[in-house]
C-alpha atoms as a PDB file:
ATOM      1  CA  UNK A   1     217.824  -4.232 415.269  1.00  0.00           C
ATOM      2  CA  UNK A   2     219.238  -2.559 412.169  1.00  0.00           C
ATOM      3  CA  UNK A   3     216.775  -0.596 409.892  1.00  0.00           C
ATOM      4  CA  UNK A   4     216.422  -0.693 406.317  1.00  0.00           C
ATOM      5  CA  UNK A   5     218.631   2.166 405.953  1.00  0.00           C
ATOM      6  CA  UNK A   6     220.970   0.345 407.816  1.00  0.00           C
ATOM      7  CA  UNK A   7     220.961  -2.265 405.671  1.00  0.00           C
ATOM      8  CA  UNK A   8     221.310  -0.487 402.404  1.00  0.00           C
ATOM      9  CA  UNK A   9     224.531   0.789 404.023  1.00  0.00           C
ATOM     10  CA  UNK A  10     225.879  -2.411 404.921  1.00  0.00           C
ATOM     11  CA  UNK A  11     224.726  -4.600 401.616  1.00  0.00           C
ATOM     12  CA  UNK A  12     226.555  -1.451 400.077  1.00  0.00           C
ATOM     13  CA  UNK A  13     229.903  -2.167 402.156  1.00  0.00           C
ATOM     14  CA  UNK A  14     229.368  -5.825 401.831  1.00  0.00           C
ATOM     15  CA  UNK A  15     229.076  -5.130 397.950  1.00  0.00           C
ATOM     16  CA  UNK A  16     231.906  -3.127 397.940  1.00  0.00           C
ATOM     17  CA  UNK A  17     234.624  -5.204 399.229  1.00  0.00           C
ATOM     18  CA  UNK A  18     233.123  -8.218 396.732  1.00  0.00           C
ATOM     19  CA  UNK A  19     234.215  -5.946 393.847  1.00  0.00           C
ATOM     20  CA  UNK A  20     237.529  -5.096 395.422  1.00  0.00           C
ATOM     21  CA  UNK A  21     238.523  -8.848 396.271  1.00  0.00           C
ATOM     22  CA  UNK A  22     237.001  -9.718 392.592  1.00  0.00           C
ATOM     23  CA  UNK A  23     239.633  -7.617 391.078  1.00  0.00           C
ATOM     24  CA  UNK A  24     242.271  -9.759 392.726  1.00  0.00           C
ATOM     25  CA  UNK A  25     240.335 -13.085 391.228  1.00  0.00           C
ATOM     26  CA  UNK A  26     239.416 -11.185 387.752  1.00  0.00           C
ATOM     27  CA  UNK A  27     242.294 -12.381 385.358  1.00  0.00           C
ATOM     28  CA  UNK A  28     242.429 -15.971 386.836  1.00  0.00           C
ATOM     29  CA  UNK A  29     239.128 -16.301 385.836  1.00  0.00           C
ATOM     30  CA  UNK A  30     237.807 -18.141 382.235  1.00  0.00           C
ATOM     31  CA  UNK A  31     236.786 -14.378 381.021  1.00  0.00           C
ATOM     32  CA  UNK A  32     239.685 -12.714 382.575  1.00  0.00           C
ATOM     33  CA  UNK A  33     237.278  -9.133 380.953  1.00  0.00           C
ATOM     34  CA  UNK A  34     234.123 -10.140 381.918  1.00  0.00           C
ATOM     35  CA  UNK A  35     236.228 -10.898 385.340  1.00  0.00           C
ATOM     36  CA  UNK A  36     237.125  -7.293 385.049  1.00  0.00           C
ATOM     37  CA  UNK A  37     233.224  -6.218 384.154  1.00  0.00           C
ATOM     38  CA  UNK A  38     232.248  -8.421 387.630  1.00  0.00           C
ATOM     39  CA  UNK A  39     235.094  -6.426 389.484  1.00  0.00           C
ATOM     40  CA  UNK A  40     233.132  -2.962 388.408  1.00  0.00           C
ATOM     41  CA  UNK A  41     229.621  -4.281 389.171  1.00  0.00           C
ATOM     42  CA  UNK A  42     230.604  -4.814 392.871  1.00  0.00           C
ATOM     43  CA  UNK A  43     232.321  -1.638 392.861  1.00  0.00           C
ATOM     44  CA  UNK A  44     229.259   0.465 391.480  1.00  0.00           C
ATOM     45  CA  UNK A  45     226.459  -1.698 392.791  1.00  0.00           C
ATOM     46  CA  UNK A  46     227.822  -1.294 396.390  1.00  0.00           C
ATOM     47  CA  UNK A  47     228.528   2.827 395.650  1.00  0.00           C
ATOM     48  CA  UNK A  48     224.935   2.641 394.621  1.00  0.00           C
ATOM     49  CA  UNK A  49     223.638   0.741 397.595  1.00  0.00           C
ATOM     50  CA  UNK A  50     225.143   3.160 399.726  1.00  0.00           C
ATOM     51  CA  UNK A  51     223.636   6.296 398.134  1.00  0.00           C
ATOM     52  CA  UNK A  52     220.161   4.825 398.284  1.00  0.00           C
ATOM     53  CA  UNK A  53     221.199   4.198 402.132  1.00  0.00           C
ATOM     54  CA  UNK A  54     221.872   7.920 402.584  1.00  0.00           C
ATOM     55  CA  UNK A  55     219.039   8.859 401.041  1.00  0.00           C
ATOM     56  CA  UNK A  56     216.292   6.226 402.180  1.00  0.00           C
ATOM     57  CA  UNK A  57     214.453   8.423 404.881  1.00  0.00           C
ATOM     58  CA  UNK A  58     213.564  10.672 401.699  1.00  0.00           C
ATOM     59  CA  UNK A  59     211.888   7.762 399.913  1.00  0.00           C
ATOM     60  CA  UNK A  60     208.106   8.337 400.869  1.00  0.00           C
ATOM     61  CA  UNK A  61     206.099   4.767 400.231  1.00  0.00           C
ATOM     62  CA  UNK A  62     203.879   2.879 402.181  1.00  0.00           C
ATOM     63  CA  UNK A  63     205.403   0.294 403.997  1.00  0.00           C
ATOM     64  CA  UNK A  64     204.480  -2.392 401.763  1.00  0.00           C
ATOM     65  CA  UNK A  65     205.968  -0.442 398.675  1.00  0.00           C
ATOM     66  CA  UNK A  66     209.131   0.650 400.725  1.00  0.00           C
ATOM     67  CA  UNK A  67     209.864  -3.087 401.763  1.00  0.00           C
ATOM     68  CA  UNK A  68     209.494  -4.304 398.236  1.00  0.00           C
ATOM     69  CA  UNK A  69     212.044  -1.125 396.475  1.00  0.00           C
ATOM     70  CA  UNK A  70     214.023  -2.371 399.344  1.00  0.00           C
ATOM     71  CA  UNK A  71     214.358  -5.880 398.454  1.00  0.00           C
ATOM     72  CA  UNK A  72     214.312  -5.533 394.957  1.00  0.00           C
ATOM     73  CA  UNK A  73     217.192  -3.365 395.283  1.00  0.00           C
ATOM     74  CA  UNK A  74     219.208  -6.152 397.447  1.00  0.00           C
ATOM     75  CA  UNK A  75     218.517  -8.203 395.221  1.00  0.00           C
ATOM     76  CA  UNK A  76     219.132  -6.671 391.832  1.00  0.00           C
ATOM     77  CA  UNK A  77     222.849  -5.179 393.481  1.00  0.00           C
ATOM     78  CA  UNK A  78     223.828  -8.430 394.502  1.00  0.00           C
ATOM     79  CA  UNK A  79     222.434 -10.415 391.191  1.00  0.00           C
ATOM     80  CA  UNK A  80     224.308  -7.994 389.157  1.00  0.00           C
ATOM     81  CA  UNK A  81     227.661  -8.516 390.293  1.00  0.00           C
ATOM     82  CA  UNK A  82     227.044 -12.420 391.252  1.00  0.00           C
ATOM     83  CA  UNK A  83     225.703 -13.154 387.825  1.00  0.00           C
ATOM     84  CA  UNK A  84     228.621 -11.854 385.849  1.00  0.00           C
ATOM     85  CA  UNK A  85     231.394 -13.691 388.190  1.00  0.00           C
ATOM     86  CA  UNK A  86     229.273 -16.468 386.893  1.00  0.00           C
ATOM     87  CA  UNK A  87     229.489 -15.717 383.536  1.00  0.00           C
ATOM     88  CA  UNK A  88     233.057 -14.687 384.048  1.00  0.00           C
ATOM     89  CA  UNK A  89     234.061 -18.047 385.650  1.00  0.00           C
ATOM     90  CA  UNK A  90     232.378 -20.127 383.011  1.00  0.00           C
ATOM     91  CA  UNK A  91     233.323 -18.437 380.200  1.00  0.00           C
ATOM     92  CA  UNK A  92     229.042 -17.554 379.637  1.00  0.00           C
ATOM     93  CA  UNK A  93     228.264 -14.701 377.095  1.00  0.00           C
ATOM     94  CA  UNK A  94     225.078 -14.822 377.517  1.00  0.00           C
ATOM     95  CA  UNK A  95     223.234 -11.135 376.363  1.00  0.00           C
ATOM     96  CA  UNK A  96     226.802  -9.344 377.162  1.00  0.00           C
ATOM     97  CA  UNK A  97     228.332  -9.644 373.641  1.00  0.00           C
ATOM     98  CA  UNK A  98     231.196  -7.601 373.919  1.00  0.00           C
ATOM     99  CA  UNK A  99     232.811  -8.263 377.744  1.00  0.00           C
ATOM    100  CA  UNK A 100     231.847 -12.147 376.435  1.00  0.00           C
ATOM    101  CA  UNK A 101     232.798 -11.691 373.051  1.00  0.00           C
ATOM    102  CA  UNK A 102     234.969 -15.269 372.029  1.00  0.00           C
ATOM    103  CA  UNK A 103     233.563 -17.235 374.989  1.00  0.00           C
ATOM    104  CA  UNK A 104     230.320 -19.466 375.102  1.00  0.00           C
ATOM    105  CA  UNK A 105     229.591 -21.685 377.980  1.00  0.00           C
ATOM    106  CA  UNK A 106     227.207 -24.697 378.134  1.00  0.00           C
ATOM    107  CA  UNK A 107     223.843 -24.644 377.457  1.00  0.00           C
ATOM    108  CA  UNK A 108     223.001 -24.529 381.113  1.00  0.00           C
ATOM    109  CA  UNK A 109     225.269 -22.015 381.862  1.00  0.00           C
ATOM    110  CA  UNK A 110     224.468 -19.502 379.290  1.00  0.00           C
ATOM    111  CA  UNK A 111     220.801 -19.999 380.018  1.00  0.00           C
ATOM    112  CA  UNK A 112     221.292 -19.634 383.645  1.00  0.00           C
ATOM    113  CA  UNK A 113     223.320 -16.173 382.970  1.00  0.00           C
ATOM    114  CA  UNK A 114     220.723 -15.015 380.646  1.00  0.00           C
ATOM    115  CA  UNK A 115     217.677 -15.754 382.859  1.00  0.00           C
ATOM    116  CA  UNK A 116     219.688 -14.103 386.079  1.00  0.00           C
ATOM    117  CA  UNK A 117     220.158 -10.830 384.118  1.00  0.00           C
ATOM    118  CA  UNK A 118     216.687 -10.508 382.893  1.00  0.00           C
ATOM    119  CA  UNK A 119     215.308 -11.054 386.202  1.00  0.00           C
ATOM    120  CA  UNK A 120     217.496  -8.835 388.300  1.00  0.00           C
ATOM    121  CA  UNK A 121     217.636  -5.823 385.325  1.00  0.00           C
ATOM    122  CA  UNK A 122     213.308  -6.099 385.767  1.00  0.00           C
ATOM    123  CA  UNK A 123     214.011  -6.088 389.958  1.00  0.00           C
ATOM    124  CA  UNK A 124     216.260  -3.144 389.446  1.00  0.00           C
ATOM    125  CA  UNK A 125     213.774  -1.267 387.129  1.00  0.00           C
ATOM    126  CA  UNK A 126     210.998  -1.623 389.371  1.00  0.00           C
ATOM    127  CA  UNK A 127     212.697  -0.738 392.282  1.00  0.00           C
ATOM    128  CA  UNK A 128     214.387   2.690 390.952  1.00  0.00           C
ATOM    129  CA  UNK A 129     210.941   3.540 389.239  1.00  0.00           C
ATOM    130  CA  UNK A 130     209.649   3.078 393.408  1.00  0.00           C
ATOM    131  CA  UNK A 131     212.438   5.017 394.740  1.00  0.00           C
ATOM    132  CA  UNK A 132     211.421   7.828 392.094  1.00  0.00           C
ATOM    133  CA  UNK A 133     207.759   7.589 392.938  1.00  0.00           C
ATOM    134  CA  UNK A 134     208.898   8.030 396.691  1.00  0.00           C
ATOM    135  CA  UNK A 135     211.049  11.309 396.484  1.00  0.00           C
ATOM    136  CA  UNK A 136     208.924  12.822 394.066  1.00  0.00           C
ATOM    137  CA  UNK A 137     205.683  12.309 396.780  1.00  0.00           C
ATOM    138  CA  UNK A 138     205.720  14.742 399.435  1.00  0.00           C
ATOM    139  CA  UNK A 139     205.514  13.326 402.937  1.00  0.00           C
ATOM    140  CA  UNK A 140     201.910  12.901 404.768  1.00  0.00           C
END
Protein backbone atom coordinates (compact mmCIF):
# COMPACT_ATOMS: atom_id res chain seq x y z
CA UNK A 1 0.00 0.00 0.00
CA UNK A 2 1.71 3.25 -0.98
CA UNK A 3 1.58 6.19 1.56
CA UNK A 4 0.78 9.65 0.99
CA UNK A 5 4.30 10.46 0.61
CA UNK A 6 4.41 7.97 -1.85
CA UNK A 7 1.97 9.39 -3.70
CA UNK A 8 3.13 12.94 -3.79
CA UNK A 9 6.22 11.35 -5.39
CA UNK A 10 4.51 9.56 -7.98
CA UNK A 11 1.60 12.32 -8.93
CA UNK A 12 4.97 14.39 -9.12
CA UNK A 13 6.57 11.85 -11.77
CA UNK A 14 3.25 11.32 -13.33
CA UNK A 15 3.09 15.26 -13.60
CA UNK A 16 6.31 15.46 -14.87
CA UNK A 17 6.34 13.42 -17.90
CA UNK A 18 2.68 15.24 -18.82
CA UNK A 19 4.72 18.46 -19.17
CA UNK A 20 7.51 16.80 -21.08
CA UNK A 21 5.14 14.95 -23.68
CA UNK A 22 3.04 18.44 -23.72
CA UNK A 23 6.01 20.14 -25.11
CA UNK A 24 5.99 17.74 -28.03
CA UNK A 25 1.98 18.57 -28.54
CA UNK A 26 2.50 22.48 -27.57
CA UNK A 27 2.80 24.19 -31.10
CA UNK A 28 0.17 21.86 -32.77
CA UNK A 29 -2.10 23.10 -30.46
CA UNK A 30 -4.87 26.25 -31.16
CA UNK A 31 -2.56 28.46 -28.62
CA UNK A 32 0.66 27.06 -29.76
CA UNK A 33 1.97 29.77 -26.27
CA UNK A 34 -0.48 28.92 -24.00
CA UNK A 35 0.59 25.22 -25.35
CA UNK A 36 3.98 26.29 -24.25
CA UNK A 37 2.53 27.84 -20.69
CA UNK A 38 0.69 24.05 -20.27
CA UNK A 39 4.19 22.45 -21.13
CA UNK A 40 5.74 24.55 -17.94
CA UNK A 41 2.80 23.87 -15.58
CA UNK A 42 3.46 20.06 -15.83
CA UNK A 43 7.01 20.67 -15.57
CA UNK A 44 6.79 22.85 -12.26
CA UNK A 45 3.65 21.35 -10.81
CA UNK A 46 5.27 17.84 -10.91
CA UNK A 47 8.91 19.49 -9.48
CA UNK A 48 6.59 20.82 -6.87
CA UNK A 49 4.74 17.63 -6.13
CA UNK A 50 7.87 16.01 -5.61
CA UNK A 51 9.34 18.48 -3.08
CA UNK A 52 6.21 18.34 -0.98
CA UNK A 53 6.84 14.37 -1.29
CA UNK A 54 10.31 14.78 0.23
CA UNK A 55 9.26 16.80 2.69
CA UNK A 56 5.73 15.35 3.81
CA UNK A 57 6.88 13.49 7.09
CA UNK A 58 7.74 17.20 8.28
CA UNK A 59 4.17 18.38 7.72
CA UNK A 60 2.65 18.01 11.33
CA UNK A 61 -1.48 17.96 10.95
CA UNK A 62 -3.98 15.85 12.22
CA UNK A 63 -4.96 13.30 10.02
CA UNK A 64 -7.99 14.89 8.85
CA UNK A 65 -6.02 18.18 7.96
CA UNK A 66 -3.05 16.14 6.41
CA UNK A 67 -5.52 14.14 4.07
CA UNK A 68 -7.23 17.28 2.94
CA UNK A 69 -3.47 19.49 2.13
CA UNK A 70 -2.95 16.20 0.50
CA UNK A 71 -5.74 16.16 -1.83
CA UNK A 72 -6.00 19.62 -2.40
CA UNK A 73 -2.56 19.53 -3.54
CA UNK A 74 -3.38 16.54 -6.17
CA UNK A 75 -5.76 18.26 -7.19
CA UNK A 76 -4.66 21.83 -7.65
CA UNK A 77 -1.11 20.22 -9.54
CA UNK A 78 -3.06 18.33 -11.82
CA UNK A 79 -5.94 21.17 -12.47
CA UNK A 80 -3.21 23.53 -13.19
CA UNK A 81 -1.58 21.95 -15.96
CA UNK A 82 -4.96 20.13 -17.29
CA UNK A 83 -6.82 23.39 -17.36
CA UNK A 84 -4.40 25.30 -19.51
CA UNK A 85 -3.99 22.30 -22.22
CA UNK A 86 -7.63 23.09 -22.24
CA UNK A 87 -7.39 26.49 -22.78
CA UNK A 88 -4.47 25.87 -25.04
CA UNK A 89 -6.40 23.39 -27.27
CA UNK A 90 -9.43 25.60 -27.59
CA UNK A 91 -7.93 28.62 -28.11
CA UNK A 92 -9.71 29.84 -24.26
CA UNK A 93 -8.19 33.07 -22.69
CA UNK A 94 -10.03 32.98 -20.05
CA UNK A 95 -8.24 35.19 -16.86
CA UNK A 96 -4.65 34.48 -18.66
CA UNK A 97 -4.55 37.64 -20.86
CA UNK A 98 -1.23 37.57 -22.07
CA UNK A 99 -0.30 33.55 -22.88
CA UNK A 100 -4.20 33.95 -24.43
CA UNK A 101 -3.78 37.23 -25.73
CA UNK A 102 -5.62 37.10 -29.63
CA UNK A 103 -7.58 33.91 -28.84
CA UNK A 104 -11.20 33.60 -27.34
CA UNK A 105 -13.00 30.35 -27.26
CA UNK A 106 -16.77 29.72 -26.86
CA UNK A 107 -18.72 30.74 -24.23
CA UNK A 108 -18.57 27.34 -22.65
CA UNK A 109 -15.13 27.00 -23.02
CA UNK A 110 -13.92 30.18 -21.62
CA UNK A 111 -16.28 29.75 -18.71
CA UNK A 112 -15.18 26.29 -18.10
CA UNK A 113 -11.32 27.58 -18.09
CA UNK A 114 -12.18 30.38 -15.88
CA UNK A 115 -14.18 28.39 -13.27
CA UNK A 116 -11.23 25.48 -13.32
CA UNK A 117 -8.59 28.13 -12.43
CA UNK A 118 -10.46 29.76 -9.69
CA UNK A 119 -11.20 26.58 -8.10
CA UNK A 120 -7.86 24.88 -8.25
CA UNK A 121 -5.76 28.47 -7.45
CA UNK A 122 -8.36 28.44 -3.95
CA UNK A 123 -7.35 24.33 -3.57
CA UNK A 124 -3.76 25.31 -3.98
CA UNK A 125 -3.97 28.27 -1.47
CA UNK A 126 -5.50 26.32 1.12
CA UNK A 127 -3.40 23.55 0.85
CA UNK A 128 0.15 25.50 0.97
CA UNK A 129 -1.35 27.72 3.86
CA UNK A 130 -1.85 23.73 5.61
CA UNK A 131 1.49 22.63 4.65
CA UNK A 132 2.82 25.98 6.37
CA UNK A 133 0.69 25.50 9.43
CA UNK A 134 2.23 21.87 9.58
CA UNK A 135 6.08 22.65 9.50
CA UNK A 136 5.76 25.58 11.49
CA UNK A 137 3.91 23.18 14.49
CA UNK A 138 6.30 21.22 16.34
CA UNK A 139 5.54 17.52 16.56
CA UNK A 140 3.43 16.04 19.70
Amino acid sequence: MYSQKDWLLIFGAGLFLLGLVTGFVGPLLANPRMGLSSHLEGLMNGTFLIAIGAIWDRVHLGPALKKTAFGLFLFGTTANWATVFLAAAWGASALMPISGSGHTGTPFQENTVATLLMGLSIAMLIATALMLAGLLRKRA
